[in-house]
C-alpha atoms as a PDB file:
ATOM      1  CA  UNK A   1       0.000   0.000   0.000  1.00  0.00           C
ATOM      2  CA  UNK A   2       1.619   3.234  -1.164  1.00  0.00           C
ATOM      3  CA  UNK A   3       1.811   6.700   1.670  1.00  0.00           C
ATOM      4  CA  UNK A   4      -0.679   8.497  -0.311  1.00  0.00           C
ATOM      5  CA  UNK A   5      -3.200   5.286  -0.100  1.00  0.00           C
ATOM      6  CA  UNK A   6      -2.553   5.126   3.500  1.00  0.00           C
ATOM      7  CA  UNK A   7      -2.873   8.571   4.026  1.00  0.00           C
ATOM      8  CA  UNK A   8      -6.430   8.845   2.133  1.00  0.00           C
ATOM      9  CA  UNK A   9      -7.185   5.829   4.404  1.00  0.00           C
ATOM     10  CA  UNK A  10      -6.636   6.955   7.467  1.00  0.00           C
ATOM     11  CA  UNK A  11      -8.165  10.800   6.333  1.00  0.00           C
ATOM     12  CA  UNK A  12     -11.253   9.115   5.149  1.00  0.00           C
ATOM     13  CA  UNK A  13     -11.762   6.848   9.000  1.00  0.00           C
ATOM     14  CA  UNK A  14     -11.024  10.638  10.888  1.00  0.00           C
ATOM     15  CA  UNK A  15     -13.591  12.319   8.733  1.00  0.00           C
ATOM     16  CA  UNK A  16     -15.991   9.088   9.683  1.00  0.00           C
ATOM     17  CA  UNK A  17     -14.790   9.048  13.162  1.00  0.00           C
ATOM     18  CA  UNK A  18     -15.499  13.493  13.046  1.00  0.00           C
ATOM     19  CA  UNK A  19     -18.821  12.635  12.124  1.00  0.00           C
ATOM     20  CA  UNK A  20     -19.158  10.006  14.661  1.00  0.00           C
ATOM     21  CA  UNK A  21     -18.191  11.900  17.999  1.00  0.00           C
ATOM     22  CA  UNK A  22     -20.049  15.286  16.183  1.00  0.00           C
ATOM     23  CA  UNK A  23     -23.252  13.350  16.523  1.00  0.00           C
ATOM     24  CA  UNK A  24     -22.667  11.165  19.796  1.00  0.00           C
ATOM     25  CA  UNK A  25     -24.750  12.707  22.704  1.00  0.00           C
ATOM     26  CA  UNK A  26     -24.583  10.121  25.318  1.00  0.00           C
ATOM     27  CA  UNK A  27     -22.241  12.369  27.119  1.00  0.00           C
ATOM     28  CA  UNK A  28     -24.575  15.185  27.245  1.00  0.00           C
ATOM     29  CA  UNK A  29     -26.759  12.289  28.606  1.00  0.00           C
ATOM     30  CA  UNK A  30     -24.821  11.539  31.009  1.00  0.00           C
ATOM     31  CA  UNK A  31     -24.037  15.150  32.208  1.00  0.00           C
ATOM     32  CA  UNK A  32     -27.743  15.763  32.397  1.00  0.00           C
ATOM     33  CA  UNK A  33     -28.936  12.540  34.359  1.00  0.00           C
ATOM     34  CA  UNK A  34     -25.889  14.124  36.640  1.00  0.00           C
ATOM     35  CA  UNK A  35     -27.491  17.290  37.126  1.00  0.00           C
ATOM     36  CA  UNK A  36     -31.078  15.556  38.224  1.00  0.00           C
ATOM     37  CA  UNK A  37     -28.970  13.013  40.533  1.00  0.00           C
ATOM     38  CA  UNK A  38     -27.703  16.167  42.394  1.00  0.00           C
ATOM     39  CA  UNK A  39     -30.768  17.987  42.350  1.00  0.00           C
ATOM     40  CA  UNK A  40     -32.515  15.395  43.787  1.00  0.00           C
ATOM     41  CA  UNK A  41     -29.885  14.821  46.714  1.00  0.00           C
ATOM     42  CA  UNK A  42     -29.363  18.035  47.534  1.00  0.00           C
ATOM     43  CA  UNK A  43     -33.522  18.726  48.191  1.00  0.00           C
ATOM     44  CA  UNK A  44     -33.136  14.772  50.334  1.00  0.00           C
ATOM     45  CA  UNK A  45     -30.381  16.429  52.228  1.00  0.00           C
ATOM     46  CA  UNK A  46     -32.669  19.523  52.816  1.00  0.00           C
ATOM     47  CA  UNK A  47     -35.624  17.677  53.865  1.00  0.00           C
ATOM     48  CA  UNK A  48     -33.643  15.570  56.347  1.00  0.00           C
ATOM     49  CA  UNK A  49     -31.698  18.573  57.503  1.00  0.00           C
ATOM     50  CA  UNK A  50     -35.021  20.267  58.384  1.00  0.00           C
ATOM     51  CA  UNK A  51     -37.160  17.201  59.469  1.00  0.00           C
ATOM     52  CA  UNK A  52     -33.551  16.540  61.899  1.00  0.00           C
ATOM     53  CA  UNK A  53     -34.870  19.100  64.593  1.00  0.00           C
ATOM     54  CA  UNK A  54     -38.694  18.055  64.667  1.00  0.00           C
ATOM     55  CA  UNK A  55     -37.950  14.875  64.898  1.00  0.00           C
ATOM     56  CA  UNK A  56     -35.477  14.811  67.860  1.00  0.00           C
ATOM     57  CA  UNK A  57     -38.062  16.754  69.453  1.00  0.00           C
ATOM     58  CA  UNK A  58     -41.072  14.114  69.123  1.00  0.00           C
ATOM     59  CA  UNK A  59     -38.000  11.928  70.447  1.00  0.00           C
ATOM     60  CA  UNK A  60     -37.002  13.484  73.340  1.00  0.00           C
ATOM     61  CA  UNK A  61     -41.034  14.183  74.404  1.00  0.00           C
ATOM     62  CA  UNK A  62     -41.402  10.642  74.057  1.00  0.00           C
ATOM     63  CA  UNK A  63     -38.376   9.958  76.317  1.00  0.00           C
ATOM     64  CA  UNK A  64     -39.467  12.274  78.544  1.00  0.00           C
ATOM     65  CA  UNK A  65     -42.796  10.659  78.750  1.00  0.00           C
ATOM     66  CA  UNK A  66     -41.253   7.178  80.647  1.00  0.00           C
END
């Protein structure tokens, strides 16, 4: 195989490869389902950080109760 074969070979599987990774968006995917993951644990960790207080209350009045 001569250099200028070789080189239209391997210019012709970049331009396919270009294409490729131009129209791939399972990393956007990804980055998104990422985002919502977050979103969601940081309101969790809110709700349990406010719940926390209330409920060591109701806790302690039932301790004190016995």
């Amino acid at each position: 195989m001569s250099k200028k074969a070789k080189r239209s070979s391997l210019g012709s599987t970049l331009a396919v490869l270009r294409a490729r990774m131009a129209t791939d968006e399972h990393g956007a995917t990804a980055i998104e389902y990422a985002l919502v993951a977050s979103g969601i644990g940081a309101a969790v960790a809110a709700t349990v950080w406010s719940l926390g207080t209330t409920t060591n209350a109701f806790y302690a009045s039932l301790a004190n109760m016995f």
